[in-house]
N, C-alpha and C. Protein backbone atom coordinates (compact mmCIF):
# COMPACT_ATOMS: atom_id res chain seq x y z
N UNK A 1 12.49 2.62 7.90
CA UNK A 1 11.55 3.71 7.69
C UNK A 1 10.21 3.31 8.28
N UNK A 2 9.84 4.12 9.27
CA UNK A 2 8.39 3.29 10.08
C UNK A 2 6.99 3.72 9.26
N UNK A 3 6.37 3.85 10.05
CA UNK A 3 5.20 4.63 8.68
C UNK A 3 5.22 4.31 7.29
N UNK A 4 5.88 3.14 6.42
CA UNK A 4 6.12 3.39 5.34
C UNK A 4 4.24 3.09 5.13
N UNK A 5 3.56 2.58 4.85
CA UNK A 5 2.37 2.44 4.01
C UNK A 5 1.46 3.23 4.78
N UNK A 6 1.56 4.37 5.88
CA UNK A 6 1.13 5.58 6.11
C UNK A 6 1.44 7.13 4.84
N UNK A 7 2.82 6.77 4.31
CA UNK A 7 3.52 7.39 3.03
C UNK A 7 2.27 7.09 2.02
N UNK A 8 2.68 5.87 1.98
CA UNK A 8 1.81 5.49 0.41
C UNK A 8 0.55 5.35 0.62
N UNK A 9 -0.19 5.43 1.60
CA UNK A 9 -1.74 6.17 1.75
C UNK A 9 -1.57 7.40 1.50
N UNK A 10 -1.11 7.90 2.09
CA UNK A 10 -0.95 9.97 2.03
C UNK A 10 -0.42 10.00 0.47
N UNK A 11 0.32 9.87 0.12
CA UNK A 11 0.51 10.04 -1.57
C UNK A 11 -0.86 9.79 -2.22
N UNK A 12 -1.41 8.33 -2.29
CA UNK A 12 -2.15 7.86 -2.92
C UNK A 12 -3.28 8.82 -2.76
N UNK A 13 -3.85 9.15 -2.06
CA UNK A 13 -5.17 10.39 -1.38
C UNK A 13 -4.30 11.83 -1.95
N UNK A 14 -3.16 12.26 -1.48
CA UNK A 14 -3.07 13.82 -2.47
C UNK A 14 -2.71 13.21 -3.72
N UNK A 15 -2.59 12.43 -4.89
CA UNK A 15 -2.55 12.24 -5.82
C UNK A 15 -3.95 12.53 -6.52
N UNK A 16 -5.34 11.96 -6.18
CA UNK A 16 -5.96 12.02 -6.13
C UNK A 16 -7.22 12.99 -5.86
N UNK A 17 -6.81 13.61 -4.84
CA UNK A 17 -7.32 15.05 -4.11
C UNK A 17 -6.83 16.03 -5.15
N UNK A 18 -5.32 16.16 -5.60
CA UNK A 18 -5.36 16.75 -6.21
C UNK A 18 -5.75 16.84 -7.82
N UNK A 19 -6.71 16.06 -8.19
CA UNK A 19 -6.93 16.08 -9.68
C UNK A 19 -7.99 16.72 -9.65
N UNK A 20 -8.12 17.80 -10.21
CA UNK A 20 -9.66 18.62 -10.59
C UNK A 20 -10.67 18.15 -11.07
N UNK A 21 -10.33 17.51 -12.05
CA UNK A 21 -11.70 16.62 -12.70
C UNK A 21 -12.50 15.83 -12.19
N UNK A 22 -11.62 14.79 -11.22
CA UNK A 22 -11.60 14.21 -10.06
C UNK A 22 -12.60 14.43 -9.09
N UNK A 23 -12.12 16.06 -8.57
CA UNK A 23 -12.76 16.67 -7.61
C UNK A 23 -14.25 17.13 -8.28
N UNK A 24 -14.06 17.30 -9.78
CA UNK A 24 -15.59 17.64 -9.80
C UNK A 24 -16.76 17.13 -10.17
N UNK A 25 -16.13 15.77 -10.74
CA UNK A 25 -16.87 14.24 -10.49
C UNK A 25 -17.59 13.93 -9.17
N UNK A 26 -16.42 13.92 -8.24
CA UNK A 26 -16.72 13.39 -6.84
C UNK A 26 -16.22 14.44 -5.48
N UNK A 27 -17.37 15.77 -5.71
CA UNK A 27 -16.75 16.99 -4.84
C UNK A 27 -16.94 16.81 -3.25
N UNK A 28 -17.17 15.44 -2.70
CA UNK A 28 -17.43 15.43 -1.29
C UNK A 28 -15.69 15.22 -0.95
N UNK A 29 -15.02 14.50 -2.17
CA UNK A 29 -13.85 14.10 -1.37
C UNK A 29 -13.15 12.76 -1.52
N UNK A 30 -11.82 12.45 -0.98
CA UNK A 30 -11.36 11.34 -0.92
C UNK A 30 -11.37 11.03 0.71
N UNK A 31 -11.87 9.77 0.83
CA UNK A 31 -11.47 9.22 2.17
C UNK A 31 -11.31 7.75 1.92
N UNK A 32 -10.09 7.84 3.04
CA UNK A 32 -10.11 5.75 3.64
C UNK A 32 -11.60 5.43 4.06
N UNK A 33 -11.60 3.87 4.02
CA UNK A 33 -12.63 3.56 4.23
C UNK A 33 -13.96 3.69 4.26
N UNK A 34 -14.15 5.06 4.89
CA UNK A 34 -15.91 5.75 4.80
C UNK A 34 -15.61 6.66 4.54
N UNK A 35 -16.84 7.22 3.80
CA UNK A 35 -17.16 8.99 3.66
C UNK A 35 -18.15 9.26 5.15
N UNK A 36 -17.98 10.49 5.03
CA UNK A 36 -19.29 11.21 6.00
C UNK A 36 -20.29 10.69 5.75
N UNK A 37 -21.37 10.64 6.72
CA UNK A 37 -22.62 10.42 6.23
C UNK A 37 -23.75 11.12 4.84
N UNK A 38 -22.90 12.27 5.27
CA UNK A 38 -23.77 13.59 4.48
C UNK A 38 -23.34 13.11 2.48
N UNK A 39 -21.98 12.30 2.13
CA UNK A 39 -21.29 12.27 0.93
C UNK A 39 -22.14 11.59 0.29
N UNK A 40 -22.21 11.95 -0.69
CA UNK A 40 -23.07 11.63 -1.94
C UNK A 40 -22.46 11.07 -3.26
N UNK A 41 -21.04 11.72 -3.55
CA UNK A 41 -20.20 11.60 -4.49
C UNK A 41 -19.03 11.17 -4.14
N UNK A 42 -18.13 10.65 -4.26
CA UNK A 42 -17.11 10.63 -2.89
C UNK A 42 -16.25 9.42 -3.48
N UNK A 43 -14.72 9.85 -3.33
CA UNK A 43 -13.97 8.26 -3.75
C UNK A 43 -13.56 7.97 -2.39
N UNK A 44 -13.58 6.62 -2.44
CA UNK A 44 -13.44 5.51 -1.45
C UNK A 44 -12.00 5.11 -1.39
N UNK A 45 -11.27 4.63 -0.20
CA UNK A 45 -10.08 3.91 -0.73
C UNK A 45 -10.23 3.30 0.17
N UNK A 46 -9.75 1.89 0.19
CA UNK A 46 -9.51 0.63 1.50
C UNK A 46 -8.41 0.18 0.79
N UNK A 47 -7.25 -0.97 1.95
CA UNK A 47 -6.73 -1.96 1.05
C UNK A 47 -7.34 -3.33 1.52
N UNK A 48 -7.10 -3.64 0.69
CA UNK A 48 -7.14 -4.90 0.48
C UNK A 48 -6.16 -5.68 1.07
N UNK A 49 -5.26 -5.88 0.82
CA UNK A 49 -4.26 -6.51 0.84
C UNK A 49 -2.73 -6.08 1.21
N UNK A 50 -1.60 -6.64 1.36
CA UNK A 50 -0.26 -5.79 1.36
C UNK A 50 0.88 -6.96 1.71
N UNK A 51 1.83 -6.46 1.90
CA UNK A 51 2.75 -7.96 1.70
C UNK A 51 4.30 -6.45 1.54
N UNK A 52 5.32 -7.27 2.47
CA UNK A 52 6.62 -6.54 2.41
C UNK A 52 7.69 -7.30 2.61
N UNK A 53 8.47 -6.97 2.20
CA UNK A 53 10.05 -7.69 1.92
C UNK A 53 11.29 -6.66 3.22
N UNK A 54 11.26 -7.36 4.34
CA UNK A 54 12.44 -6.61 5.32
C UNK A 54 13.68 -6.48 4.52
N UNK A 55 14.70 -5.60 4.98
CA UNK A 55 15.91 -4.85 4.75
C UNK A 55 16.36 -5.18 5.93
N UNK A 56 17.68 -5.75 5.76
CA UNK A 56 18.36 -5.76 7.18
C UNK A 56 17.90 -6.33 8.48
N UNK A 57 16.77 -6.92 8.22
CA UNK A 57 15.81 -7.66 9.16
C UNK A 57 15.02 -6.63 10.27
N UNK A 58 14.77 -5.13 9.73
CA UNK A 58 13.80 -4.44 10.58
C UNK A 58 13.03 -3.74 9.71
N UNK A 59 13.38 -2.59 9.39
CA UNK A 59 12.20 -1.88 8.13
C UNK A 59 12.26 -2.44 6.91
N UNK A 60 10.71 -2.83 5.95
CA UNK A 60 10.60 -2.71 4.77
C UNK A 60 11.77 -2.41 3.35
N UNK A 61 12.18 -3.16 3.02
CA UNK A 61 13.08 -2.44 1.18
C UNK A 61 11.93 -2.25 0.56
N UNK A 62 11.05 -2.64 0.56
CA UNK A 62 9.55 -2.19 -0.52
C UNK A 62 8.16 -2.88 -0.09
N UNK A 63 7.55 -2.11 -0.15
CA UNK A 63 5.78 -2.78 0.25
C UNK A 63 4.95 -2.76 -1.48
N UNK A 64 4.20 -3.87 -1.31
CA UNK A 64 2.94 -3.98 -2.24
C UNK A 64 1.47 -3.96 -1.80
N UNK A 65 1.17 -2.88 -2.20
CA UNK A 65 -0.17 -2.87 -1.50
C UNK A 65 -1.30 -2.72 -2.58
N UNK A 66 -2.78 -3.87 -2.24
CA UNK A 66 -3.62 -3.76 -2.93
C UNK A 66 -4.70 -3.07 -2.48
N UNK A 67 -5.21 -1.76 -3.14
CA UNK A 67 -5.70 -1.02 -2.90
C UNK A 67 -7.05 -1.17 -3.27
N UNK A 68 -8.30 -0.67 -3.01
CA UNK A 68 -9.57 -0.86 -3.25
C UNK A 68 -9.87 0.70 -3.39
N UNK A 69 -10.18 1.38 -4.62
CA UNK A 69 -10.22 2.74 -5.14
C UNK A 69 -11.39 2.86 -5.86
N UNK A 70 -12.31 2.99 -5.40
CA UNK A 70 -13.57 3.33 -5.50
C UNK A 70 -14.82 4.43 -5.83
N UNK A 71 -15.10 5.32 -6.89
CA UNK A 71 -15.99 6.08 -6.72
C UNK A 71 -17.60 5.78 -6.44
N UNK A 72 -18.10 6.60 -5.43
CA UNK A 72 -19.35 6.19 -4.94
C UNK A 72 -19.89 7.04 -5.41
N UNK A 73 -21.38 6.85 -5.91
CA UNK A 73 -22.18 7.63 -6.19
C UNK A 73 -23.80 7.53 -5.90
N UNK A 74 -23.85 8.20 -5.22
CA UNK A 74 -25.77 7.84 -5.05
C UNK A 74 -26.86 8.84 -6.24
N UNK A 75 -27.25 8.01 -6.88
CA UNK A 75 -27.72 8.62 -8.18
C UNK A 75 -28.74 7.12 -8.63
N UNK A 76 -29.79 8.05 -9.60
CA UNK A 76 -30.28 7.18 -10.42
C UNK A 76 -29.41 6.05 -11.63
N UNK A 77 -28.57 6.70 -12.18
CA UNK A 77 -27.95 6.35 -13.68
C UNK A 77 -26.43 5.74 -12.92
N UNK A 78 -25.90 6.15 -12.42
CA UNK A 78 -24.52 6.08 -11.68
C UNK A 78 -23.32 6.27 -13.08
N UNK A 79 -23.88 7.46 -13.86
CA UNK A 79 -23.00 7.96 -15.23
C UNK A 79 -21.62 8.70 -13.93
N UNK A 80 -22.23 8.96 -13.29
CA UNK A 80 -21.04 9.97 -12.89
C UNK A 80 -20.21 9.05 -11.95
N UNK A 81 -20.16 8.64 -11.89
CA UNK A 81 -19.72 7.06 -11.22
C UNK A 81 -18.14 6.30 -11.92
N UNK A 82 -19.00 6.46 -13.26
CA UNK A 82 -18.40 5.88 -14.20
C UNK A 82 -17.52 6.70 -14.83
N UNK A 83 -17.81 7.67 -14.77
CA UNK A 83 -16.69 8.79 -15.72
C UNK A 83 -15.56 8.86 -14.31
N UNK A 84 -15.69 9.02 -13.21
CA UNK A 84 -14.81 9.18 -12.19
C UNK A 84 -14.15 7.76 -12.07
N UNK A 85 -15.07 6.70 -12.26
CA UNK A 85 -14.08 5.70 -12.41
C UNK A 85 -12.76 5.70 -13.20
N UNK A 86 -13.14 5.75 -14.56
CA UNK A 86 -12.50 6.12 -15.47
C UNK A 86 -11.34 6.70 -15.69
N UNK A 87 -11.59 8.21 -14.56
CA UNK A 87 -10.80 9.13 -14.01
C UNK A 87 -10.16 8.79 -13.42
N UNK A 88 -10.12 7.81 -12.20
CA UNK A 88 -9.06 7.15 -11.73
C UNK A 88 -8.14 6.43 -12.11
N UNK A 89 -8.34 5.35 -12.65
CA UNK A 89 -7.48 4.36 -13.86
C UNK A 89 -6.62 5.73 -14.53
N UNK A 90 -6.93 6.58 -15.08
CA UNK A 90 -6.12 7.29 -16.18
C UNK A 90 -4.72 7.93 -15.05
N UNK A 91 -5.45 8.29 -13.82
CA UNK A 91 -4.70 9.07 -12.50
C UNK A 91 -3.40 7.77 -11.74
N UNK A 92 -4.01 6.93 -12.02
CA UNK A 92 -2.91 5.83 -11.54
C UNK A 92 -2.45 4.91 -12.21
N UNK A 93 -3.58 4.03 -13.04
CA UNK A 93 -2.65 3.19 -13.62
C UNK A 93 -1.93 3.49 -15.03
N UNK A 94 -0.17 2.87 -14.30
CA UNK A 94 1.14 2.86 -14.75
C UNK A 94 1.57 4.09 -14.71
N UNK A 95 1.01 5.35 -14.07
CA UNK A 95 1.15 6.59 -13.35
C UNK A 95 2.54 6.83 -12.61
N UNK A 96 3.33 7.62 -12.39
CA UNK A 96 3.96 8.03 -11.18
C UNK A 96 3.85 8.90 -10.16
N UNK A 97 3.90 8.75 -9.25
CA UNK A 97 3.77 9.70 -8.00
C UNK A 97 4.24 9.53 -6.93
N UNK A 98 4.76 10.56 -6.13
CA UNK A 98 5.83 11.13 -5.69
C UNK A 98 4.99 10.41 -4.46
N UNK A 99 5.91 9.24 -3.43
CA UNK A 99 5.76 9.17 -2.39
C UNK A 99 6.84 9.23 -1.16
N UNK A 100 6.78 10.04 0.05
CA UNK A 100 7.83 10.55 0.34
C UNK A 100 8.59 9.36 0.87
N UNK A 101 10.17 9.17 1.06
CA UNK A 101 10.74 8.25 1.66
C UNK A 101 10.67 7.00 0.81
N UNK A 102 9.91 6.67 -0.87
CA UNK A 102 10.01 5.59 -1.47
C UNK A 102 10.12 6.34 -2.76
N UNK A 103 10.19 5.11 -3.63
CA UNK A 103 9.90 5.32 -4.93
C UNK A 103 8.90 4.91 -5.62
N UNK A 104 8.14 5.06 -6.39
CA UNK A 104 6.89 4.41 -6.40
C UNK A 104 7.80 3.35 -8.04
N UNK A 105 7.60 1.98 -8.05
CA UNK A 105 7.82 1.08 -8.97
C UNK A 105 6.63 0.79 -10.17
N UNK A 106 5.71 0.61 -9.44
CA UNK A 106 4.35 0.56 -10.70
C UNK A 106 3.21 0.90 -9.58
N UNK A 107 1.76 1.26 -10.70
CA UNK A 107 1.23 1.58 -9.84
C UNK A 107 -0.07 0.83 -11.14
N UNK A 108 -0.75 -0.18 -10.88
CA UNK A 108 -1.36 -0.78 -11.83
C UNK A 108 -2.87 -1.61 -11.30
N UNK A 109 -3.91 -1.17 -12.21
CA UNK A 109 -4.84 -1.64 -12.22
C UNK A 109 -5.05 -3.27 -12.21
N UNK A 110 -6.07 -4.09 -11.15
CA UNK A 110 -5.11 -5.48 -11.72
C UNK A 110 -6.85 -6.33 -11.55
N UNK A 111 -7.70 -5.18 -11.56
CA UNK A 111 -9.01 -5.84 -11.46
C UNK A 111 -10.06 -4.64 -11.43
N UNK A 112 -11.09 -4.64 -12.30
CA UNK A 112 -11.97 -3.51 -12.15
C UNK A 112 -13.11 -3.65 -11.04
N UNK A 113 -13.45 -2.46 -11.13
CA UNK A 113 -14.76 -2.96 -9.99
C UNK A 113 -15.92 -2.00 -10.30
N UNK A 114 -17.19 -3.03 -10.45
CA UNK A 114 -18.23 -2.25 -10.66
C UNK A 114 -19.59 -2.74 -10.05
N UNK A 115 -19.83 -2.40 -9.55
CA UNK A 115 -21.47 -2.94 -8.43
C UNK A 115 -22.53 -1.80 -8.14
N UNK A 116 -23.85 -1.97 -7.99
CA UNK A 116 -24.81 -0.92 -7.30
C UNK A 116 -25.21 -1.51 -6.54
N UNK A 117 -26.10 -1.03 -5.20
CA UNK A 117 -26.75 -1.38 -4.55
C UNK A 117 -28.26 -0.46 -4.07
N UNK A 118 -29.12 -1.05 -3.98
CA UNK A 118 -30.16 -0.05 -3.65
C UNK A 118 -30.21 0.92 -2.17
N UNK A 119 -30.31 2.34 -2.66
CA UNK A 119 -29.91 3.17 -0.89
C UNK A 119 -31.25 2.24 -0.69
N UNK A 120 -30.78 2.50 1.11
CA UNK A 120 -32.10 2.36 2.42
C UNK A 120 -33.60 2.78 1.81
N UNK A 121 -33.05 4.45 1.93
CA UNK A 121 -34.45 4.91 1.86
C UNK A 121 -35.03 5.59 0.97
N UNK A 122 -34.31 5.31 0.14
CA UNK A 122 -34.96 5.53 -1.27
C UNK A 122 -34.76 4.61 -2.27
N UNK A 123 -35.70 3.98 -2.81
CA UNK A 123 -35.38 2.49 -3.49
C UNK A 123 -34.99 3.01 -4.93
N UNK A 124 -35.44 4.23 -5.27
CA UNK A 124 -35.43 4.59 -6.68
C UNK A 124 -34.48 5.20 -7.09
N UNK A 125 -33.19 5.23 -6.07
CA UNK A 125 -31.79 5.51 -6.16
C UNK A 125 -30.90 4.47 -5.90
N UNK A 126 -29.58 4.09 -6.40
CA UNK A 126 -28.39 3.32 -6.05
C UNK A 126 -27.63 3.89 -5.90
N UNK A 127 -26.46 3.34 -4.86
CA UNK A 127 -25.62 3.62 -4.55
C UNK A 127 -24.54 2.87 -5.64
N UNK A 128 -23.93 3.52 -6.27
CA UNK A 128 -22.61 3.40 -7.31
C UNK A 128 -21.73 3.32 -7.28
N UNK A 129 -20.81 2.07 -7.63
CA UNK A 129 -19.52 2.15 -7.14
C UNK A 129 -18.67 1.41 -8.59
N UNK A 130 -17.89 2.24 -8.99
CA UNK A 130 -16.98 2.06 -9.96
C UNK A 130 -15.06 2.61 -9.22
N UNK A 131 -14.80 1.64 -10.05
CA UNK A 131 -13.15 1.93 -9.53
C UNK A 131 -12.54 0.73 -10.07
N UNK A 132 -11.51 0.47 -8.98
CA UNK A 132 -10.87 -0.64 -9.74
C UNK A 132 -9.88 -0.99 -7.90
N UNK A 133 -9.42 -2.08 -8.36
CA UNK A 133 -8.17 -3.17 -7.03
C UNK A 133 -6.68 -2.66 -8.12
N UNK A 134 -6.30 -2.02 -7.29
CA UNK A 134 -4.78 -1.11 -7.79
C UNK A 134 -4.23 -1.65 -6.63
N UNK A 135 -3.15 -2.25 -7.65
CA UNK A 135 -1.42 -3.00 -7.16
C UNK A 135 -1.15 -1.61 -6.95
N UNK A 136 0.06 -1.12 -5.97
CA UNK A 136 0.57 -0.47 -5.72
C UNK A 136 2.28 -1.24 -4.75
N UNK A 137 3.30 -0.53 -5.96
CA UNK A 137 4.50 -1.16 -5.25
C UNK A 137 5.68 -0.02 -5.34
N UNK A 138 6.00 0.33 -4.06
CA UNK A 138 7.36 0.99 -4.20
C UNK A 138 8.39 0.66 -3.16
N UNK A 139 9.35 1.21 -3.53
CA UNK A 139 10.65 0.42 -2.48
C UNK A 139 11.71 2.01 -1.57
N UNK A 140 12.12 1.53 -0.87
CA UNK A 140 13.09 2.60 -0.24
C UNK A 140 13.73 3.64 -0.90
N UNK A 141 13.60 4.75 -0.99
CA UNK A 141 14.98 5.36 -1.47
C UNK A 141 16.29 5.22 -0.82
């Protein structure tokens, strides 16, 4: 199966995309790596990490991937940060969701994450980042 951790990005993002609360925490959006410039609110995803076990000695029987799931927030307080954090953990971890061509095995929080940093150009705002490093493991159907 080629593309497999192209699958389990695209799951992981409409899993996500689709949660309302989610969306109205953080209404710029989900993206890999960066948001737009313009995002203000916005969950983040990178991995981290990943690691796979071949089948037959060409495609994957299952990938583990460590994910970096992040809400950003540029705000004074970074409350809303935190409730979307929150929101995530409840959306994935030990969650199921439908990824096409696998099965998803666990899907688990395995480290939180919480940091600010001061924006550029405005010192009297931070940039907010709550989330968490989500194991993510599923195998072939």
């Amino acid at each position: 199966m080629s593309g497999a951790t192209s699958a389990i990005d695209r799951a992981l993002v409409a899993v996500l995309t689709a949660d309302a609360t989610l969306a109205g925490l953080m209404p710029d959006g989900v993206f890999f790596d960066d948001a737009p410039d313009t995002a203000t609110a916005a969950v983040i995803i990178s991995v981290d990490s990943s690691r796979d076990e071949e089948m037959y000695g060409e495609d994957p029987a299952w990938e583990e991937i460590f994910y970096r799931v992040e809400a950003l927030e540029l705000a004074v307080s970074g409350a809303t940060a935190s409730q979307a954090g929150d929101r995530i953990r409840a959306i994935l971890d030990g969650q199921r969701f439908p990824i096409e061509g696998y099965v998803l095995m666990d899907a688990k929080r395995v480290r939180p994450i919480r940091r600010s940093n001061p924006d550029d150009t405005d010192r009297s705002r931070r940039w907010h980042r709550r989330g968490g490093m989500y194991r993510v493991w599923a195998h072939v159907e």
